[in-house]
N, C-alpha and C. Protein backbone atom coordinates (compact mmCIF):
# COMPACT_ATOMS: atom_id res chain seq x y z
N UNK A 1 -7.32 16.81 -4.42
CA UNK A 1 -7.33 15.48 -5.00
C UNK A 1 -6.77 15.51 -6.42
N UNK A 2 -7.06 16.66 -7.24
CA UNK A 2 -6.87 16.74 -8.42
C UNK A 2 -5.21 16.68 -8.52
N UNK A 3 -4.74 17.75 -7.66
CA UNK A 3 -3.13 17.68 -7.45
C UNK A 3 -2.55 16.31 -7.62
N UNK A 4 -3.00 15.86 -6.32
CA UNK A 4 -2.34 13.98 -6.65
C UNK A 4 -2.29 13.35 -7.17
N UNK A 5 -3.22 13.31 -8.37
CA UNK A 5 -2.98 12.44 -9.19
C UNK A 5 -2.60 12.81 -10.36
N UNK A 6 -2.34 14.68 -10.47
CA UNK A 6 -1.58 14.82 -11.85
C UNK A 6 0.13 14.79 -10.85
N UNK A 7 0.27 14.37 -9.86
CA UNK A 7 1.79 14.71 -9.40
C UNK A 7 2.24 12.80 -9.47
N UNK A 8 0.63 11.80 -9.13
CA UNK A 8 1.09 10.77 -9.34
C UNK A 8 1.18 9.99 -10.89
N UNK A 9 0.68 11.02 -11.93
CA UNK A 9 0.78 10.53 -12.92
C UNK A 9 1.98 11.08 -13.70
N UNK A 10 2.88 12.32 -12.85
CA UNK A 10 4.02 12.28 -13.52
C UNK A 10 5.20 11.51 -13.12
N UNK A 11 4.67 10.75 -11.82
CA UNK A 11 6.24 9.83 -11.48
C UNK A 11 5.60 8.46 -12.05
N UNK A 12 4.55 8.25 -12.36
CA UNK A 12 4.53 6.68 -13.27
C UNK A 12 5.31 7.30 -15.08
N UNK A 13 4.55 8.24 -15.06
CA UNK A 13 5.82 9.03 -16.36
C UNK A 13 6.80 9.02 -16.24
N UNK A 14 7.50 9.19 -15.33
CA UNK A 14 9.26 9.70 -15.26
C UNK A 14 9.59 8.06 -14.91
N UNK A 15 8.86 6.81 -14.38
CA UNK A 15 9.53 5.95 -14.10
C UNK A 15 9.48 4.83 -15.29
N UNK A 16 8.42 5.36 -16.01
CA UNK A 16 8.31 4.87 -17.69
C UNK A 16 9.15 5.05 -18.98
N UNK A 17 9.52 6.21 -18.29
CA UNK A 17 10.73 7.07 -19.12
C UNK A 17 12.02 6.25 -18.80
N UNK A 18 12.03 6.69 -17.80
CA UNK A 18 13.09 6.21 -17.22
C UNK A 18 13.63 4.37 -17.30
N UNK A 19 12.88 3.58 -17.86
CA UNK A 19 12.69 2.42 -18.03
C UNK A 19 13.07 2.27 -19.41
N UNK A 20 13.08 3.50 -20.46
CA UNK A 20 13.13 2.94 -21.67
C UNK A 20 14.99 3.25 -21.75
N UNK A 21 15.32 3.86 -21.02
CA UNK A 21 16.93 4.24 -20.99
C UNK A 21 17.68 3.46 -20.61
N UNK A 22 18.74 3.07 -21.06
CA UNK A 22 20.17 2.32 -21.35
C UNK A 22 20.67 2.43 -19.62
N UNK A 23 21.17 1.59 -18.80
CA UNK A 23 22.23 1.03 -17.41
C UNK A 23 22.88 1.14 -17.99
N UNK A 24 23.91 2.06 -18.15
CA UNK A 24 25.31 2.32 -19.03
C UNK A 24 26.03 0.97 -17.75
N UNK A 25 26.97 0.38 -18.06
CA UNK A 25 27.86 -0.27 -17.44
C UNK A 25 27.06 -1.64 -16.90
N UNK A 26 25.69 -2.13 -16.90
CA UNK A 26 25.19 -2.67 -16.07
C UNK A 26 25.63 -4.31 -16.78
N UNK A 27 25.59 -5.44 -16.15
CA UNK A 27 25.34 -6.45 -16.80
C UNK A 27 24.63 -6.74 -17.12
N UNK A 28 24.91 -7.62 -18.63
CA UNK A 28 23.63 -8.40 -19.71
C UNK A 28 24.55 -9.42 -20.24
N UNK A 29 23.80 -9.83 -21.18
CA UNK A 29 23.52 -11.20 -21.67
C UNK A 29 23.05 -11.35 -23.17
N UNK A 30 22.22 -10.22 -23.27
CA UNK A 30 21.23 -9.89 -24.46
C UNK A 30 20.94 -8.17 -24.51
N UNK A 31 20.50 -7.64 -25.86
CA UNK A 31 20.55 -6.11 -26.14
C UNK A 31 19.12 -6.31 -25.43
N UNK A 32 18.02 -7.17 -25.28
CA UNK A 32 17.12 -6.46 -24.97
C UNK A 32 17.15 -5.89 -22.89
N UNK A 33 18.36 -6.40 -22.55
CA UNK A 33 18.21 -6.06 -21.26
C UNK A 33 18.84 -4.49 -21.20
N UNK A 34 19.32 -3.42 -22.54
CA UNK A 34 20.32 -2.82 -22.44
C UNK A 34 19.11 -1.68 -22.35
N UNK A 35 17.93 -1.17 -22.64
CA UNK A 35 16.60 -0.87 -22.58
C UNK A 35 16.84 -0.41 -24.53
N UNK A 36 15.95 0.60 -24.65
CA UNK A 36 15.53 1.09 -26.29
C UNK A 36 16.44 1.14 -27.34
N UNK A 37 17.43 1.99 -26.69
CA UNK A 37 18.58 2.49 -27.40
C UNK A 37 20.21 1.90 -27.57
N UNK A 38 19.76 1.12 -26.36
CA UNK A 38 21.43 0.14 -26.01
C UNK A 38 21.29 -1.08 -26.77
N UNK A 39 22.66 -1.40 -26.43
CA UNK A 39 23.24 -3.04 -27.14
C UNK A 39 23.44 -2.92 -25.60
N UNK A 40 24.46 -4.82 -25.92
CA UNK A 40 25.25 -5.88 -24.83
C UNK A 40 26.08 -6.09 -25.87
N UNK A 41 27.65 -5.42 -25.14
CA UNK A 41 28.78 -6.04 -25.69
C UNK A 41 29.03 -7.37 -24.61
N UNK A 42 28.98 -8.38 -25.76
CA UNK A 42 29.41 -9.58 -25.32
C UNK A 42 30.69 -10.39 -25.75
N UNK A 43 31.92 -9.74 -25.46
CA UNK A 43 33.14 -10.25 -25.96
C UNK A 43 34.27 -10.75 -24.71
N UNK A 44 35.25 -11.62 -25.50
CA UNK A 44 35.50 -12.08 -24.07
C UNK A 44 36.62 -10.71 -23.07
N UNK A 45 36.19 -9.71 -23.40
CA UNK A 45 37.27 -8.81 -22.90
C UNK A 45 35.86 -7.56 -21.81
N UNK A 46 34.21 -8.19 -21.96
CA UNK A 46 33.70 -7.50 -21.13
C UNK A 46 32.94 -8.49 -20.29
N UNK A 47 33.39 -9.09 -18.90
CA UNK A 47 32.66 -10.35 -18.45
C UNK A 47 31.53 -9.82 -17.83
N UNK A 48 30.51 -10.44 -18.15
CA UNK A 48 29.46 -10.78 -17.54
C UNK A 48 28.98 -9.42 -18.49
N UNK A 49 29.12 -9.03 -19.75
CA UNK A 49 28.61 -8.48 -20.31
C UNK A 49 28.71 -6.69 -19.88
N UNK A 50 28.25 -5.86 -21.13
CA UNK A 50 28.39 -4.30 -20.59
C UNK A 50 27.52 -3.88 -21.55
N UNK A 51 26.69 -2.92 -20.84
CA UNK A 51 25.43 -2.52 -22.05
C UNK A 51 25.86 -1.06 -22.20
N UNK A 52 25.71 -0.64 -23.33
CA UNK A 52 26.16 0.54 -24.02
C UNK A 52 25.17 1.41 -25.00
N UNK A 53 25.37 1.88 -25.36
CA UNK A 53 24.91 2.80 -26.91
C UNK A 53 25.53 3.36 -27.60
N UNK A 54 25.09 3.57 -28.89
CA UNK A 54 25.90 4.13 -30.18
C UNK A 54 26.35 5.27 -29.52
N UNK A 55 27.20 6.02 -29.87
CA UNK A 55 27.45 7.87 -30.01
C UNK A 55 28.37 7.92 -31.09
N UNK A 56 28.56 9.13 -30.98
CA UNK A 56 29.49 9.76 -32.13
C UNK A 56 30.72 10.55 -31.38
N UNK A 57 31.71 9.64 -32.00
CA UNK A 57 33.33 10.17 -31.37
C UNK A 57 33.50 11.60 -31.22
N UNK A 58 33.85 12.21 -30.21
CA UNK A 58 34.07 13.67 -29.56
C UNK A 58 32.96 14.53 -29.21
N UNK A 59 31.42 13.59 -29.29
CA UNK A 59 30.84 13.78 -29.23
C UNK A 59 29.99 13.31 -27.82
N UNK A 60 30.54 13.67 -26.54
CA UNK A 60 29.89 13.04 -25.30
C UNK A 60 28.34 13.35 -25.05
N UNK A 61 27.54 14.35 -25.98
CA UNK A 61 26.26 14.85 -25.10
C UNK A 61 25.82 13.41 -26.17
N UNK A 62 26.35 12.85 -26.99
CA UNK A 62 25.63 11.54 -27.37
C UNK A 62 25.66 10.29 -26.55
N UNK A 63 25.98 10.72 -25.63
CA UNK A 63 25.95 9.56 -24.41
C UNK A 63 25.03 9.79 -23.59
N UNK A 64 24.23 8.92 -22.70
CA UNK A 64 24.14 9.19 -21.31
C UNK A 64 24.76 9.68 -20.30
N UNK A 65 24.31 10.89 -19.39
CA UNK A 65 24.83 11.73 -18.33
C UNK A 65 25.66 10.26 -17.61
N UNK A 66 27.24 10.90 -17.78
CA UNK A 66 28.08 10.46 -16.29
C UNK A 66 28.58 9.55 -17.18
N UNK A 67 28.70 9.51 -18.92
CA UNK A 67 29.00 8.12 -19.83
C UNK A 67 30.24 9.53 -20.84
N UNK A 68 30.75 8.61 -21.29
CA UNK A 68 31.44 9.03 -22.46
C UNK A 68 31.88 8.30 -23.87
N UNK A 69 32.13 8.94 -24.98
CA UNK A 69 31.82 8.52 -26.05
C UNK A 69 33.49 7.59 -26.18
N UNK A 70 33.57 6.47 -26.41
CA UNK A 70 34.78 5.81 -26.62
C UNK A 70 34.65 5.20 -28.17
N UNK A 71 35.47 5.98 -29.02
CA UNK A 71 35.62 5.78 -30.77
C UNK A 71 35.96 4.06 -31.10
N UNK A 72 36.25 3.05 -30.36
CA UNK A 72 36.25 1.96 -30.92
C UNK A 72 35.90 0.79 -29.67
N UNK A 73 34.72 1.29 -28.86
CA UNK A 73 34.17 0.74 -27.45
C UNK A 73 34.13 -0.60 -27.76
N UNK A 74 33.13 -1.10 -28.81
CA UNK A 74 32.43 -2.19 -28.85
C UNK A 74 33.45 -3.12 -29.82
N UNK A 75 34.13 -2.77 -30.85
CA UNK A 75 34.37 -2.91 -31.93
C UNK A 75 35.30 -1.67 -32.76
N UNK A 76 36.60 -2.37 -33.47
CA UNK A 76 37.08 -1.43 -33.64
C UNK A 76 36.21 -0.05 -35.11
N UNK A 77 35.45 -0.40 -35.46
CA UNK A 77 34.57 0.39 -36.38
C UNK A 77 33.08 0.69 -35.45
N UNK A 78 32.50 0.27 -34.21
CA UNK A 78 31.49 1.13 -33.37
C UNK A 78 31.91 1.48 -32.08
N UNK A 79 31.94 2.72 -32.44
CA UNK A 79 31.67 3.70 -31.29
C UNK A 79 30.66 3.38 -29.88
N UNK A 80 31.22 3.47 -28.90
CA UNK A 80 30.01 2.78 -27.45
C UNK A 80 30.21 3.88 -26.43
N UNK A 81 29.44 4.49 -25.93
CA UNK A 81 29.63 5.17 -24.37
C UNK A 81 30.03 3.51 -23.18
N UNK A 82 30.94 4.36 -22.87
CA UNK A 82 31.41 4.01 -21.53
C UNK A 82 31.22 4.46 -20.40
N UNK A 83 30.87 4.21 -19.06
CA UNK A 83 30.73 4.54 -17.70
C UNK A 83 32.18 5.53 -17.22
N UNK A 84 32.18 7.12 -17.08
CA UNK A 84 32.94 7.81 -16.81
C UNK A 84 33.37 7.37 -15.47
N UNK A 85 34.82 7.14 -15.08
CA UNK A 85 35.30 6.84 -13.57
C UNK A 85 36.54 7.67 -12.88
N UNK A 86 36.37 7.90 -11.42
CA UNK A 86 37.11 8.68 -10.75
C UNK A 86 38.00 7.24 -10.30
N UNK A 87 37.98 6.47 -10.05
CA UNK A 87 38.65 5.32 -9.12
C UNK A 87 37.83 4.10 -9.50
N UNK A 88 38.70 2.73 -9.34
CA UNK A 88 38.13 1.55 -9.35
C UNK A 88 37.30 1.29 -8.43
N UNK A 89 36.01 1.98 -7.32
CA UNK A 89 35.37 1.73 -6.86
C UNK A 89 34.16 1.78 -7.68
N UNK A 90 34.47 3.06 -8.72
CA UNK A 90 33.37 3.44 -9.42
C UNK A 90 32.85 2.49 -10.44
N UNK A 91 33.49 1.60 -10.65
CA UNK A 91 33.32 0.60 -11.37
C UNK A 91 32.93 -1.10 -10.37
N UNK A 92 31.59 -1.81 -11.75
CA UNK A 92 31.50 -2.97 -10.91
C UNK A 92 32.42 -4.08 -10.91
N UNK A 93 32.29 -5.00 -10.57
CA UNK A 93 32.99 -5.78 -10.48
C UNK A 93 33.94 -6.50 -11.71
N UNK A 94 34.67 -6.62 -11.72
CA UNK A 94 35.44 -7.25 -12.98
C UNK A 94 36.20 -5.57 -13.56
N UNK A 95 35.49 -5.20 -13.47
CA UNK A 95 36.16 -3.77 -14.11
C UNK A 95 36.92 -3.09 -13.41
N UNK A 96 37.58 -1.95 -14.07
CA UNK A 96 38.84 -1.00 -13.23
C UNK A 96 38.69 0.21 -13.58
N UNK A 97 38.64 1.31 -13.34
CA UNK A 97 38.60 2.57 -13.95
C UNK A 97 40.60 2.71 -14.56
N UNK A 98 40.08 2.97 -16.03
CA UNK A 98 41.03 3.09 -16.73
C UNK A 98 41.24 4.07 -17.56
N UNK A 99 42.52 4.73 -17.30
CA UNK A 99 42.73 6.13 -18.43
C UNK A 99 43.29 5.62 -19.79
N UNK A 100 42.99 6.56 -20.50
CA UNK A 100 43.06 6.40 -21.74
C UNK A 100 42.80 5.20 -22.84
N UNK A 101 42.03 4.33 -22.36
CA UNK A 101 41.22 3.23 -22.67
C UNK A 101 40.85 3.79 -24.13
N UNK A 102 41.42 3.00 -25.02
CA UNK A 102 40.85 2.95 -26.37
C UNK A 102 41.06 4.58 -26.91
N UNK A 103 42.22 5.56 -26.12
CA UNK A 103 41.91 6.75 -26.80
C UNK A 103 40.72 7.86 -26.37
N UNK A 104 39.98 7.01 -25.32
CA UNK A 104 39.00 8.05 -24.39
C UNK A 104 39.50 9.51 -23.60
N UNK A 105 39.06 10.37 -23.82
CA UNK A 105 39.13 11.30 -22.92
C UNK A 105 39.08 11.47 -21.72
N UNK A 106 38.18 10.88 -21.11
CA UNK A 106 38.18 10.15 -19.90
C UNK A 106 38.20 9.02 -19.45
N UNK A 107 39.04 8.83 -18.25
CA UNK A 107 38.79 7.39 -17.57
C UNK A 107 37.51 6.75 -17.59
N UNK A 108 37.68 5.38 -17.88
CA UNK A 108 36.69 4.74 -17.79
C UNK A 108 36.28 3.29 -17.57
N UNK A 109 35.19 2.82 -16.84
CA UNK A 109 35.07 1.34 -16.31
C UNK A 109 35.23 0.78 -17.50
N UNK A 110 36.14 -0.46 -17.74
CA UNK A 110 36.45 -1.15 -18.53
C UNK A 110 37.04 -2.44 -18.28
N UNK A 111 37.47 -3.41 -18.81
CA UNK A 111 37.93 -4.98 -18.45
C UNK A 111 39.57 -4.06 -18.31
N UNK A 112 40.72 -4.94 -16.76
CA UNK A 112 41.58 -4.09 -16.94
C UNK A 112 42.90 -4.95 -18.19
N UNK A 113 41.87 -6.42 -19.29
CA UNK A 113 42.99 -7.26 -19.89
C UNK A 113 42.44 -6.64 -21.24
N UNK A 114 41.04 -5.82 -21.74
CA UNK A 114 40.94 -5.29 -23.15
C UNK A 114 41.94 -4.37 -23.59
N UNK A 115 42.64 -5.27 -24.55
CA UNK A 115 43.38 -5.08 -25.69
C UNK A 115 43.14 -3.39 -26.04
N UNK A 116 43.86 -2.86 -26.67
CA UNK A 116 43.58 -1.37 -27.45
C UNK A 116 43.42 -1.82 -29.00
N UNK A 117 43.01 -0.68 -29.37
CA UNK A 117 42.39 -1.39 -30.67
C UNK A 117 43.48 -0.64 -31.82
């Protein structure tokens, strides 16, 4: 008995955890849907919104796993992780997986009419 409920008190942990972390790519509206650490870029070049977080340029472990650090994501002076992409499937709707987007290292889901900065 004792087992179960320290095994069920670590997945209400991990799903608590897991709740306070950023939907890299997801739609919003508002930073508070982006969870702790994220914004909502809301410009007209990301529709239906794209939630992100700060990092530091060349610096990907400052992203979320499967995200990468893009030096002028949000704004040409903040830095935003972007959703890393193999193909435009990998991306939702409105978006395209795009190389060299803003100077990224990797492809990434993005609007396919945002401007370079």
């Amino acid at each position: 008995m004792k087992l179960r409920w320290n095994v069920l008190g670590a997945v209400v942990l991990g799903l608590g955890l897991a709740g306070c972390g950023v939907t890299m790519g997801a739609a919003c509206t508002s930073d508070d849907e982006c969870g702790d650490m994220g914004f909502c870029i809301t410009t007209a070049n990301t529709p239906g919104g794209y939630c992100s977080e700060s990092c530091f340029p060349g610096k990907d472990e400052t992203c979320p796993s499967g995200s990468t650090c893009v030096s002028t994501g949000a704004r040409a002076d903040v830095s935003a992780c972007f959703i890393k992409c193999e193909t435009n499937s990998d991306c939702r709707t409105g978006y395209q997986c795009i190389s060299n987007f803003r100077g990224a290292a990797f492809p990434v889901c993005a609007a396919p009419d945002a401007p370079p900065s």
